[in-house]
N, C-alpha and C. Protein backbone atom coordinates (compact mmCIF):
# COMPACT_ATOMS: atom_id res chain seq x y z
N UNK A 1 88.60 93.56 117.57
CA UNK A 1 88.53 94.68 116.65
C UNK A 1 87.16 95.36 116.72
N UNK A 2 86.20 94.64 116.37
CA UNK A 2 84.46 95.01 116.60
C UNK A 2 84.39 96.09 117.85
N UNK A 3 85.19 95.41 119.33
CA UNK A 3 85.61 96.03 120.43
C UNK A 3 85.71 97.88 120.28
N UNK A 4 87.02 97.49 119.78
CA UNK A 4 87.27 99.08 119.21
C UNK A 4 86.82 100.07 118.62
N UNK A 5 85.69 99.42 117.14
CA UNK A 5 85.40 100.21 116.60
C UNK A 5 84.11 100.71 117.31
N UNK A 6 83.57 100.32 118.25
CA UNK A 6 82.63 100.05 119.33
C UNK A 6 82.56 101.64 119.87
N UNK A 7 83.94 101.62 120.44
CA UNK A 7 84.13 102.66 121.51
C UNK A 7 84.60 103.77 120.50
N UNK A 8 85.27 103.54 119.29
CA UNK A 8 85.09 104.71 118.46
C UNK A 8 83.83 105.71 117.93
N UNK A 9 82.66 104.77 117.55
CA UNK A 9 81.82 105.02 117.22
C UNK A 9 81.18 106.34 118.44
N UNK A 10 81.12 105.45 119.96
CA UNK A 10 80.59 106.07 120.81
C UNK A 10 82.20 107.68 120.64
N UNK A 11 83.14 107.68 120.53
CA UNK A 11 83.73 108.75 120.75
C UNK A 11 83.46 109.45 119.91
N UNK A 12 82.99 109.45 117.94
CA UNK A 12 82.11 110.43 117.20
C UNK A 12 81.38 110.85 117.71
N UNK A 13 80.19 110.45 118.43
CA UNK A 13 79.24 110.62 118.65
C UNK A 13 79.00 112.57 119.49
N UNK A 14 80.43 112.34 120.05
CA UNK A 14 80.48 113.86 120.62
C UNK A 14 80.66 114.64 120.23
N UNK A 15 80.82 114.33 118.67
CA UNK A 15 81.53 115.21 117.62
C UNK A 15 80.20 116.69 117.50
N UNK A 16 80.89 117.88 117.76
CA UNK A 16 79.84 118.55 117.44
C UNK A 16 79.51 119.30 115.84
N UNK A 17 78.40 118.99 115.13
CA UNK A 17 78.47 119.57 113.52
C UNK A 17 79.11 120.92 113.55
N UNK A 18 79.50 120.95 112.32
CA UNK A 18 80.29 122.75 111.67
C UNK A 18 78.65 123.34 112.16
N UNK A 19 78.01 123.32 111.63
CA UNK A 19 76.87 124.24 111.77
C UNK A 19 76.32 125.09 113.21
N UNK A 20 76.42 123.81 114.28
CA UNK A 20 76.37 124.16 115.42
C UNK A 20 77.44 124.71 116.13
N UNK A 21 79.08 124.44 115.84
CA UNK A 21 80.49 125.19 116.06
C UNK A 21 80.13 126.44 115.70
N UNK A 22 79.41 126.81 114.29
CA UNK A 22 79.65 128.03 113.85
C UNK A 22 79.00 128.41 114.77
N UNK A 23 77.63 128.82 114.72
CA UNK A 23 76.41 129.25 115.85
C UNK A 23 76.90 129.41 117.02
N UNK A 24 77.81 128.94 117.53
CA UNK A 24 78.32 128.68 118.66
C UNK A 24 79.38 130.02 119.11
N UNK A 25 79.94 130.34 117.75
CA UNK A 25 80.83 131.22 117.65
C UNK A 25 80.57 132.60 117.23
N UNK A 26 78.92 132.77 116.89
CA UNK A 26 78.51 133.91 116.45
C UNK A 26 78.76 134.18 115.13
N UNK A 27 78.39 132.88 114.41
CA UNK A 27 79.22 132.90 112.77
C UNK A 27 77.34 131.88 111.97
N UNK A 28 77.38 132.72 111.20
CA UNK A 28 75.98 131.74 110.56
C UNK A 28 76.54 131.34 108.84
N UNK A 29 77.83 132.21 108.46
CA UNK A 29 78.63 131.59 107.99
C UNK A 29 80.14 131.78 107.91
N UNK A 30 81.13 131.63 106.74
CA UNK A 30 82.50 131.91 107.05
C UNK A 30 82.51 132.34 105.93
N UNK A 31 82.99 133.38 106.22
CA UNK A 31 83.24 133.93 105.01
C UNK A 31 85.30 134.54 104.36
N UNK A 32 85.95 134.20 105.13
CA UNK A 32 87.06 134.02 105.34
C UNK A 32 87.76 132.81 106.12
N UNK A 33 87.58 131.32 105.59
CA UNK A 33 88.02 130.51 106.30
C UNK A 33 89.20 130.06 106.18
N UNK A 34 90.24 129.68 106.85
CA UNK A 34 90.90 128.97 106.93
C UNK A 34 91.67 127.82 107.88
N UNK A 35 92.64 127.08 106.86
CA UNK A 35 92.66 125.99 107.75
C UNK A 35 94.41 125.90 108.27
N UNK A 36 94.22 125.34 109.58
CA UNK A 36 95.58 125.31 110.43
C UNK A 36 95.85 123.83 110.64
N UNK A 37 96.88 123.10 110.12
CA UNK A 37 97.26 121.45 110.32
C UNK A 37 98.26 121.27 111.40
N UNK A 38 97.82 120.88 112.45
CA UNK A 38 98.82 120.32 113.20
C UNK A 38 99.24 118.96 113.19
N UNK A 39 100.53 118.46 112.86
CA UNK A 39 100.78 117.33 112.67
C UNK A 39 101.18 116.59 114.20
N UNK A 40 101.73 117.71 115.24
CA UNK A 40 101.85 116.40 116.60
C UNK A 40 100.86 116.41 116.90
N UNK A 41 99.51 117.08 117.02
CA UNK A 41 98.38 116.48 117.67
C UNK A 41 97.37 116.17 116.69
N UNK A 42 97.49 115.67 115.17
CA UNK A 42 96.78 114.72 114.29
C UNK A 42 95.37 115.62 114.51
N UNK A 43 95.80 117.14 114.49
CA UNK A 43 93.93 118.08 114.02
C UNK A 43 94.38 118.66 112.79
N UNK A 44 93.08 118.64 112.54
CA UNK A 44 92.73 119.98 111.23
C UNK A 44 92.19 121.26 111.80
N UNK A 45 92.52 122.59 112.26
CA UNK A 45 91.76 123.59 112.50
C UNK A 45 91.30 124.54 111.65
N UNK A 46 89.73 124.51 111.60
CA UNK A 46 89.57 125.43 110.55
C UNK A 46 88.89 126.85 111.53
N UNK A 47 89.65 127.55 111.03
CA UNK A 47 89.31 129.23 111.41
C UNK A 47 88.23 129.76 110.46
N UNK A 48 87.91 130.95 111.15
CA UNK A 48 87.02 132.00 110.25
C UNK A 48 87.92 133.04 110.45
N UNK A 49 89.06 133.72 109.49
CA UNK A 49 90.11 134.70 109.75
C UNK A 49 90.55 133.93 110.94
N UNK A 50 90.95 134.95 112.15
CA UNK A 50 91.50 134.52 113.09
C UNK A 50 90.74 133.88 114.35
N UNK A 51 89.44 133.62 114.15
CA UNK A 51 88.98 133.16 115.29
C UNK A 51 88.76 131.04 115.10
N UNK A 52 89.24 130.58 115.69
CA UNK A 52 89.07 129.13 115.99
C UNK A 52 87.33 128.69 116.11
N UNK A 53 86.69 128.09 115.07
CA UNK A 53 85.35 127.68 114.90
C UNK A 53 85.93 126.17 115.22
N UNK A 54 85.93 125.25 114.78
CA UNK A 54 86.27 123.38 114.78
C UNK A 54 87.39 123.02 114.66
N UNK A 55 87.68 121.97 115.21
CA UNK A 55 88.77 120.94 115.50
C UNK A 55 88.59 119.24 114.56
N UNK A 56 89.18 118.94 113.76
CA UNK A 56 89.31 117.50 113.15
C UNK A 56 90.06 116.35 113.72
N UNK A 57 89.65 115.51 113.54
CA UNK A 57 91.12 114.35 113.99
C UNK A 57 91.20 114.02 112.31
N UNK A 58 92.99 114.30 111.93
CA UNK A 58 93.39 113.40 110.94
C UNK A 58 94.49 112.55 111.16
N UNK A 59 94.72 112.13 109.51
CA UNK A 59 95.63 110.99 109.94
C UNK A 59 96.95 112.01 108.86
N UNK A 60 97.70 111.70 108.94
CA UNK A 60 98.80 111.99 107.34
C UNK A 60 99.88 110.96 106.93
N UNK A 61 101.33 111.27 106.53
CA UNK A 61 101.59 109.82 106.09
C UNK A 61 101.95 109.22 107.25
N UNK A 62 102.38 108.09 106.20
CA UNK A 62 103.20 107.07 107.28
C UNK A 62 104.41 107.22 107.71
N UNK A 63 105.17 108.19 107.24
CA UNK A 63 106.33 108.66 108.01
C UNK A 63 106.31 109.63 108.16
N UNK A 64 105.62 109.91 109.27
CA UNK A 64 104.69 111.04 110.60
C UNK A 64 105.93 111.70 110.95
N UNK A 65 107.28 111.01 111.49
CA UNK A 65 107.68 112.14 112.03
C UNK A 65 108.94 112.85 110.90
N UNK A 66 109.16 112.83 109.69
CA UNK A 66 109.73 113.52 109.24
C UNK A 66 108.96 113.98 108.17
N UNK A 67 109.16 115.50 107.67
CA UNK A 67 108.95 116.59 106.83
C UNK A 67 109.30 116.73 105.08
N UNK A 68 108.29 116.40 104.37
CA UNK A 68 108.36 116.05 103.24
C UNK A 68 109.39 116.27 102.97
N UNK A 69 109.83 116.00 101.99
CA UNK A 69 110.77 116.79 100.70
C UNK A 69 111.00 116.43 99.60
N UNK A 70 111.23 115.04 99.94
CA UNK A 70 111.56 113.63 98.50
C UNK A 70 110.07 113.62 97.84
N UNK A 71 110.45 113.13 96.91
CA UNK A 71 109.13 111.96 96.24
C UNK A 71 109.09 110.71 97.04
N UNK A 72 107.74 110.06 97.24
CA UNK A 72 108.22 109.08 97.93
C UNK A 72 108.23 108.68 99.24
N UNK A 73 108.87 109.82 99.77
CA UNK A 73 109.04 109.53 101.21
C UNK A 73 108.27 109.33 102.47
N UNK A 74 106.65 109.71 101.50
CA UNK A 74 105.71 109.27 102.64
C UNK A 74 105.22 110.32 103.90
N UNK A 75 105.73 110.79 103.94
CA UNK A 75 106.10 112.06 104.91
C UNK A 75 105.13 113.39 104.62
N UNK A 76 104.63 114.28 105.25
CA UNK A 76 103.89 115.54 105.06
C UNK A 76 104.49 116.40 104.99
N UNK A 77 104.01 117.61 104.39
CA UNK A 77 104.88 118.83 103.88
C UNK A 77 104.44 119.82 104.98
N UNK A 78 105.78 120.71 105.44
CA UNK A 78 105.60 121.43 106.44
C UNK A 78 105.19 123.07 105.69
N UNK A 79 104.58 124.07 105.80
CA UNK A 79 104.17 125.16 105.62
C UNK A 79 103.02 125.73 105.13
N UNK A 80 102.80 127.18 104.32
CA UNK A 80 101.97 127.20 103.84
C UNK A 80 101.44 127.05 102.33
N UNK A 81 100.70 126.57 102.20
CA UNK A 81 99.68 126.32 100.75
C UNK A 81 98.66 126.94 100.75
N UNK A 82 98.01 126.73 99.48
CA UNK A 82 96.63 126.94 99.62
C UNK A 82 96.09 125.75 98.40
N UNK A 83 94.43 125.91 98.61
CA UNK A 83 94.08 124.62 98.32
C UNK A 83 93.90 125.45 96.37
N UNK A 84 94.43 124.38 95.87
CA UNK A 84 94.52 125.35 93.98
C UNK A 84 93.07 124.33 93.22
N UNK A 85 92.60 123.09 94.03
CA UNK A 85 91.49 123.03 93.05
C UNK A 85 90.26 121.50 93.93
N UNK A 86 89.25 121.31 93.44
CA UNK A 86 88.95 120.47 94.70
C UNK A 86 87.78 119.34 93.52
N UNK A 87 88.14 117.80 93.84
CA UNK A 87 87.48 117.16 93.24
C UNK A 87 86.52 116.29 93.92
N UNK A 88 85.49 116.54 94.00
CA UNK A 88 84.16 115.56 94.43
C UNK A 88 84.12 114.21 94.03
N UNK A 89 84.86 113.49 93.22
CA UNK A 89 84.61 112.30 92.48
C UNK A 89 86.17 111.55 92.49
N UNK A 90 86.87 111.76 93.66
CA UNK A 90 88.14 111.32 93.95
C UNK A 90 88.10 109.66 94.78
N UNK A 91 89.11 109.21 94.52
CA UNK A 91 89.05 107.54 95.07
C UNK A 91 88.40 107.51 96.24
N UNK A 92 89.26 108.91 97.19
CA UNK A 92 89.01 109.04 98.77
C UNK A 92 88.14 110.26 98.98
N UNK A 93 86.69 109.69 98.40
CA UNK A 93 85.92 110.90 98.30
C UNK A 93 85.61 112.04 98.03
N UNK A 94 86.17 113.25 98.63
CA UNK A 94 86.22 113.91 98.15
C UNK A 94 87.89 114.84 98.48
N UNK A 95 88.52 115.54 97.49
CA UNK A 95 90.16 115.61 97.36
C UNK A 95 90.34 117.16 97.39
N UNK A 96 91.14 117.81 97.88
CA UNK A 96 91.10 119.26 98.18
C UNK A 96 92.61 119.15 97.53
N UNK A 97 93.07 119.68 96.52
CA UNK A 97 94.50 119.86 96.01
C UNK A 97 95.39 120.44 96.79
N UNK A 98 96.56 120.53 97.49
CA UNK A 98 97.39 121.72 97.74
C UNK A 98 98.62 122.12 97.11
N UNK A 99 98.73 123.39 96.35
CA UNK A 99 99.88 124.14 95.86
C UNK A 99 101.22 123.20 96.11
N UNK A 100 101.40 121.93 96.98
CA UNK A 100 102.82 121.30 97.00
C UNK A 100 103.24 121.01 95.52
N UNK A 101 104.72 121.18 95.25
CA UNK A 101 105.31 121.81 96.43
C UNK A 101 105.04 123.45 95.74
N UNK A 102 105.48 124.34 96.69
CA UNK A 102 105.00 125.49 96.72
C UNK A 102 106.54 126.47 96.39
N UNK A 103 106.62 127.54 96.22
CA UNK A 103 107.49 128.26 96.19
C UNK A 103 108.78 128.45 97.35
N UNK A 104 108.34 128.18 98.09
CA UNK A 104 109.27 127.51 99.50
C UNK A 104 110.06 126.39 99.59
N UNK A 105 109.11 125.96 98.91
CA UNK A 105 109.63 123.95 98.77
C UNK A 105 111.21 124.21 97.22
N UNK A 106 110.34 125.14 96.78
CA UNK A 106 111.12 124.75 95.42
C UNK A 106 112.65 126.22 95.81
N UNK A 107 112.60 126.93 96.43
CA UNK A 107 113.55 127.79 96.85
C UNK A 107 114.38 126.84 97.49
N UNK A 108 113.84 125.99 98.54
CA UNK A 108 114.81 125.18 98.99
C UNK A 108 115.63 124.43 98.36
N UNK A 109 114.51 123.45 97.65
CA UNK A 109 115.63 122.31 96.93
C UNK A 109 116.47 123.18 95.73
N UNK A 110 116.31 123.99 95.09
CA UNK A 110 117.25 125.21 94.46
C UNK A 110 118.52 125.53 95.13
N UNK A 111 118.21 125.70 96.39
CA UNK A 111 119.72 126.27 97.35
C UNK A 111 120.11 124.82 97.73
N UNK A 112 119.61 123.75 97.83
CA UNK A 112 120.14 122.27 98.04
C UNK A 112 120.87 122.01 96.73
N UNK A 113 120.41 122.53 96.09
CA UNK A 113 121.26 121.44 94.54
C UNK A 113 119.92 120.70 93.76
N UNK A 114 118.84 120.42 94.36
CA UNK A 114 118.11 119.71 93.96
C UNK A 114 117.36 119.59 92.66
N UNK A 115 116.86 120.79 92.38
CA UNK A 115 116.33 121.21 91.02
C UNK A 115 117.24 122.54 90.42
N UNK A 116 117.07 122.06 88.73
CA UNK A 116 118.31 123.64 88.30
C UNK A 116 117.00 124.70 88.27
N UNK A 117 118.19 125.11 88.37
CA UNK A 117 117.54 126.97 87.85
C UNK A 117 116.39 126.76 86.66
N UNK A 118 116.36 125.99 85.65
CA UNK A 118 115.35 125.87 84.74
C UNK A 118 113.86 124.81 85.18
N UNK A 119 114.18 124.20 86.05
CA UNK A 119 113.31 122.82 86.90
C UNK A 119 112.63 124.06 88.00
N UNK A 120 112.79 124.92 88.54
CA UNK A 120 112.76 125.88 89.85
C UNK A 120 111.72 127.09 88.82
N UNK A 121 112.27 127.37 87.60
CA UNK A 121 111.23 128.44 86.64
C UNK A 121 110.07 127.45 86.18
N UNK A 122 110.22 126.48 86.03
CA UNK A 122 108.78 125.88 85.66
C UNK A 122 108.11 126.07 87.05
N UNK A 123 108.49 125.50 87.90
CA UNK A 123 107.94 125.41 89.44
C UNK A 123 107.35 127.03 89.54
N UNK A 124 107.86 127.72 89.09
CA UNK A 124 107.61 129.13 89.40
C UNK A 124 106.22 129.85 88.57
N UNK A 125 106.30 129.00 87.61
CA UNK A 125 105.58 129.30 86.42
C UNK A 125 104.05 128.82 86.73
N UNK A 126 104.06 127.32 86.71
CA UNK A 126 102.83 126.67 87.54
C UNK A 126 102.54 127.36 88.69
N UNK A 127 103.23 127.68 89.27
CA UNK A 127 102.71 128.10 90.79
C UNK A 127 101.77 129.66 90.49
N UNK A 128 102.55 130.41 89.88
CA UNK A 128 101.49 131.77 89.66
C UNK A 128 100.66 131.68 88.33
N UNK A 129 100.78 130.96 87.26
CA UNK A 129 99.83 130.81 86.46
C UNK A 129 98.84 129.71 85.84
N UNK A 130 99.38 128.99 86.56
CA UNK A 130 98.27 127.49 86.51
C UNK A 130 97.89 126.95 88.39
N UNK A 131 98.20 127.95 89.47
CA UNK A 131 97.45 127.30 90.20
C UNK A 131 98.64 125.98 90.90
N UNK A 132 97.51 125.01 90.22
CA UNK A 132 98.19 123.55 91.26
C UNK A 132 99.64 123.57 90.74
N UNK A 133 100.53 123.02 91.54
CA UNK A 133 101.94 122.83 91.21
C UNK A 133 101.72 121.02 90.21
N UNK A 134 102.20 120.95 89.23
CA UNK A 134 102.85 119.87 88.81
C UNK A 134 103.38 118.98 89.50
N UNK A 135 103.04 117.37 89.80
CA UNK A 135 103.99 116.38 90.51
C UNK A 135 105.46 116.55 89.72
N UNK A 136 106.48 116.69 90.87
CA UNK A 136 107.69 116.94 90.39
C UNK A 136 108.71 115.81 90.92
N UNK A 137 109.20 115.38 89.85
CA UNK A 137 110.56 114.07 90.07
C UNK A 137 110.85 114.22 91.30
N UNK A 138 112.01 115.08 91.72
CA UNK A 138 112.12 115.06 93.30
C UNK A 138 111.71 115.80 94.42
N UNK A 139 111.00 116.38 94.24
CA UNK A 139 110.48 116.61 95.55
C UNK A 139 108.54 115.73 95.63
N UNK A 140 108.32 115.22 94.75
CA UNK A 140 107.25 114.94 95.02
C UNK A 140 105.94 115.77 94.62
N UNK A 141 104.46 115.69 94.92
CA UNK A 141 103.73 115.95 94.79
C UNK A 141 101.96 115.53 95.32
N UNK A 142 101.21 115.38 94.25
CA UNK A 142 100.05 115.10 94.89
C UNK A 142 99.27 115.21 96.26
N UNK A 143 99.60 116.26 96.71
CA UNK A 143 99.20 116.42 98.38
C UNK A 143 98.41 117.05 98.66
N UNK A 144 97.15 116.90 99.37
CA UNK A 144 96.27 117.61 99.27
C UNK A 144 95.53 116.93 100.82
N UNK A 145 94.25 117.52 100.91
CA UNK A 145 93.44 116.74 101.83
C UNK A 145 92.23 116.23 101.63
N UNK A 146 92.09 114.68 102.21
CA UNK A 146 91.09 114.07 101.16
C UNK A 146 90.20 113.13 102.42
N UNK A 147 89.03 112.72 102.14
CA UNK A 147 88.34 111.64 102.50
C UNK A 147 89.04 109.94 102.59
N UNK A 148 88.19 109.55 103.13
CA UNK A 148 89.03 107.80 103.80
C UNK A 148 88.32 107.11 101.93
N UNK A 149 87.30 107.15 102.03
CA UNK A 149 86.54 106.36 100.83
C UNK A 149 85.30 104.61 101.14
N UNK A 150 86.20 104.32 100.58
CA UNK A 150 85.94 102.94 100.77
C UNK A 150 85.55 102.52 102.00
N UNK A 151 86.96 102.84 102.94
CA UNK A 151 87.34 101.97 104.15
C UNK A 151 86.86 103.22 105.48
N UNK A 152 85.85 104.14 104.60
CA UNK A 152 85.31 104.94 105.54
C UNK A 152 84.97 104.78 107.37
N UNK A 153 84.05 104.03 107.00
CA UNK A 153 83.20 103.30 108.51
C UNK A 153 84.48 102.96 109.49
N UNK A 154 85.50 102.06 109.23
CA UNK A 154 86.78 101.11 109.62
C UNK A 154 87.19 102.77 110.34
N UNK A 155 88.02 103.56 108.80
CA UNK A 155 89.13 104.00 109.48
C UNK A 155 88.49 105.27 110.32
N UNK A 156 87.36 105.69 110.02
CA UNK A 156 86.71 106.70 111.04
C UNK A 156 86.34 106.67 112.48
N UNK A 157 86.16 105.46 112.67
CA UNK A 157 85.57 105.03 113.91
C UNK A 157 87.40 104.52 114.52
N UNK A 158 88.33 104.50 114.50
CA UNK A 158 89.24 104.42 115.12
C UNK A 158 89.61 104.70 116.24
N UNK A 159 89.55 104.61 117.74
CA UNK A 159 89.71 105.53 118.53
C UNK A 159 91.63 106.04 118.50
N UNK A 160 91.61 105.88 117.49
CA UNK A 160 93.70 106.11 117.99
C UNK A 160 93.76 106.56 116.18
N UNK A 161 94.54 107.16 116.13
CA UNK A 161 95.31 107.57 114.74
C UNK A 161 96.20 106.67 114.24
N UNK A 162 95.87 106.44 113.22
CA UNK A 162 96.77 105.33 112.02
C UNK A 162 97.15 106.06 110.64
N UNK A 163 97.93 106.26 110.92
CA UNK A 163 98.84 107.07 109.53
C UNK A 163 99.26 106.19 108.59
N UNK A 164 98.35 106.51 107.02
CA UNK A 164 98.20 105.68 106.13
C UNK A 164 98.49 106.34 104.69
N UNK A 165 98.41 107.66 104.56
CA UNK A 165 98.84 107.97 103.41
C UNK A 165 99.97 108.23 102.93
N UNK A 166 100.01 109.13 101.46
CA UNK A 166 101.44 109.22 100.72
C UNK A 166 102.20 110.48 101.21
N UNK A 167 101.88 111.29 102.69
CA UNK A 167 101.90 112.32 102.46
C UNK A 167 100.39 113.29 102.75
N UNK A 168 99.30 113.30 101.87
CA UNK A 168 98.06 114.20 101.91
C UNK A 168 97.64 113.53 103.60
N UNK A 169 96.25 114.79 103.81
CA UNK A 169 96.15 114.50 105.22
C UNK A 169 94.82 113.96 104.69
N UNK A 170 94.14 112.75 105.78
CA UNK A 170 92.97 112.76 105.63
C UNK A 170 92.20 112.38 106.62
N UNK A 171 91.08 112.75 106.41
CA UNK A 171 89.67 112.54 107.69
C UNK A 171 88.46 112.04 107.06
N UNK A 172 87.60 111.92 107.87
CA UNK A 172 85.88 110.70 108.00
C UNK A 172 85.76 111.93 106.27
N UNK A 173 84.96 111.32 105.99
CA UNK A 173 84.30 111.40 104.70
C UNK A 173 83.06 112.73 104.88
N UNK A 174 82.13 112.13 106.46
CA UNK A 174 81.08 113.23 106.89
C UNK A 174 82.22 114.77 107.07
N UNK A 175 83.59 114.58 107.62
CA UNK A 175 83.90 116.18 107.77
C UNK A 175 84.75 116.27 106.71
N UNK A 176 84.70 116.03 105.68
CA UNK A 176 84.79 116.03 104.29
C UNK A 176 83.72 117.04 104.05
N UNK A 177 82.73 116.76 103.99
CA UNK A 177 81.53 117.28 103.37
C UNK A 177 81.16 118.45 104.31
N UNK A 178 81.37 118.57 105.50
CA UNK A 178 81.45 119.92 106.08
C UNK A 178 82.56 120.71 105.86
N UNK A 179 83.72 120.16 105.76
CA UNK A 179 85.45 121.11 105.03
C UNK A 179 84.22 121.76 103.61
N UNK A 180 83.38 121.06 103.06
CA UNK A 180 83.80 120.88 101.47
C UNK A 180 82.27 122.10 101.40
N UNK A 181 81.65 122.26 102.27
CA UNK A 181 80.31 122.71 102.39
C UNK A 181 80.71 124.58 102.90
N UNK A 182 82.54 125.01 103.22
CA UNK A 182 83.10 125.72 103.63
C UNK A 182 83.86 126.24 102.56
N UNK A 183 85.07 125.12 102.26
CA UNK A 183 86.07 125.70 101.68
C UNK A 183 85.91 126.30 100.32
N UNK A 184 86.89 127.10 100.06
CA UNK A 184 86.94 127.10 98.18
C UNK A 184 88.05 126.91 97.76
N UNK A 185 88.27 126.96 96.28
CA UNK A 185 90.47 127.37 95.64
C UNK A 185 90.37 128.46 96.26
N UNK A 186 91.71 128.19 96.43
CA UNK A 186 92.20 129.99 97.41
C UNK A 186 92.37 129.67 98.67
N UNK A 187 91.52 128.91 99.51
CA UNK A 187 91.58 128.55 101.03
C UNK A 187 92.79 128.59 101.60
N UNK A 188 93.21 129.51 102.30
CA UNK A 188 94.72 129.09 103.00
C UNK A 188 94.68 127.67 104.19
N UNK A 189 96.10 127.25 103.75
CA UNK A 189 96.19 125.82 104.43
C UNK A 189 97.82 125.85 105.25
N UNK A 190 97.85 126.21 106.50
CA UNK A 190 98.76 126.16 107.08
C UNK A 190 99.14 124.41 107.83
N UNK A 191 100.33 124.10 107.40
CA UNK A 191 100.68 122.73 108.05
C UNK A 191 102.01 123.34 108.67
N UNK A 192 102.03 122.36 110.14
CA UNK A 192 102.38 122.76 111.25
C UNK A 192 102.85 121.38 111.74
């Protein structure tokens, strides 16, 4: 194990800072950022508008290959969000909220049967006047993107991806604090 985290360590090491990406890109800051999630190749891309500044390695849940929907199910939510609020003092460091489920999510399970017409107007309600969506019975909630915490050092230095959460995506704690040194509420968050 020591082995591994060995050769992880040396593979951070190439990691290049946001600061120097930006510079790199003719950007000294962002002033329109956003972020693009790809779930088959386990990145976070954060843009400035449309131009590509940095690349992340994350992890998301543990049942990687299917597309939220349930509570529960472990699984990541496919589309767009945006981030509705962001806490510095979260288990896993630091926690970026996202709008799940979102107006998409809740159109769907509506035309599924899933939530009534009165379960779908609250959803509607939170979503344009309070921001974060409410954890909801069935389709779930709490999803956002967050820091490792604790088990920082371990799960950062990984050279391979281990999908460990409920759902939210997460990465090293240090590009935490560069996401967090960027983003604001409002940030668009495309998952892919």
């Amino acid at each position: 194990m020591a082995g591994v985290i060995v050769y992880g360590v040396i593979l951070n090491l190439r990691e290049v800072p946001l600061p120097e990406a930006m510079v790199g890109k003719g950007f000294t800051q962002l002033i329109d950022p956003n972020i693009i999630i790809d779930r088959e190749n386990y990145t976070l891309n954060l843009y400035e508008d449309t131009v590509f500044v940095k690349s992340y390695r994350v992890s998301f849940g543990r049942n990687v290959h299917k597309i939220k929907n349930k509570a529960g199910d472990e699984a990541t939510p496919v589309g767009e969000y945006k981030i509705c609020s962001i806490d510095t003092s979260h288990q896993y460091y630091i926690y970026f909220s996202l709008n799940y489920p979102n107006l998409d999510d809740g159109v769907e399970a509506l035309r599924k049967g899933w939530l009534t017409q009165k379960e779908f107007n609250q959803l509607k309600f939170e979503f344009y006047y309070e921001g974060c969506t409410k954890y909801n019975e069935l389709l779930g909630g709490d999803i956002g993107i967050h820091g490792i915490g604790r088990l920082n050092y371990i799960f950062k230095n990984l050279p391979f991806v281990f999908n460990w959460t409920n759902g939210s995506i997460a990465m090293s704690d240090e590009n935490m604090n560069e996401l967090y040194s960027i983003v604001k509420v409002g940030t668009k968050v495309v998952i892919k």
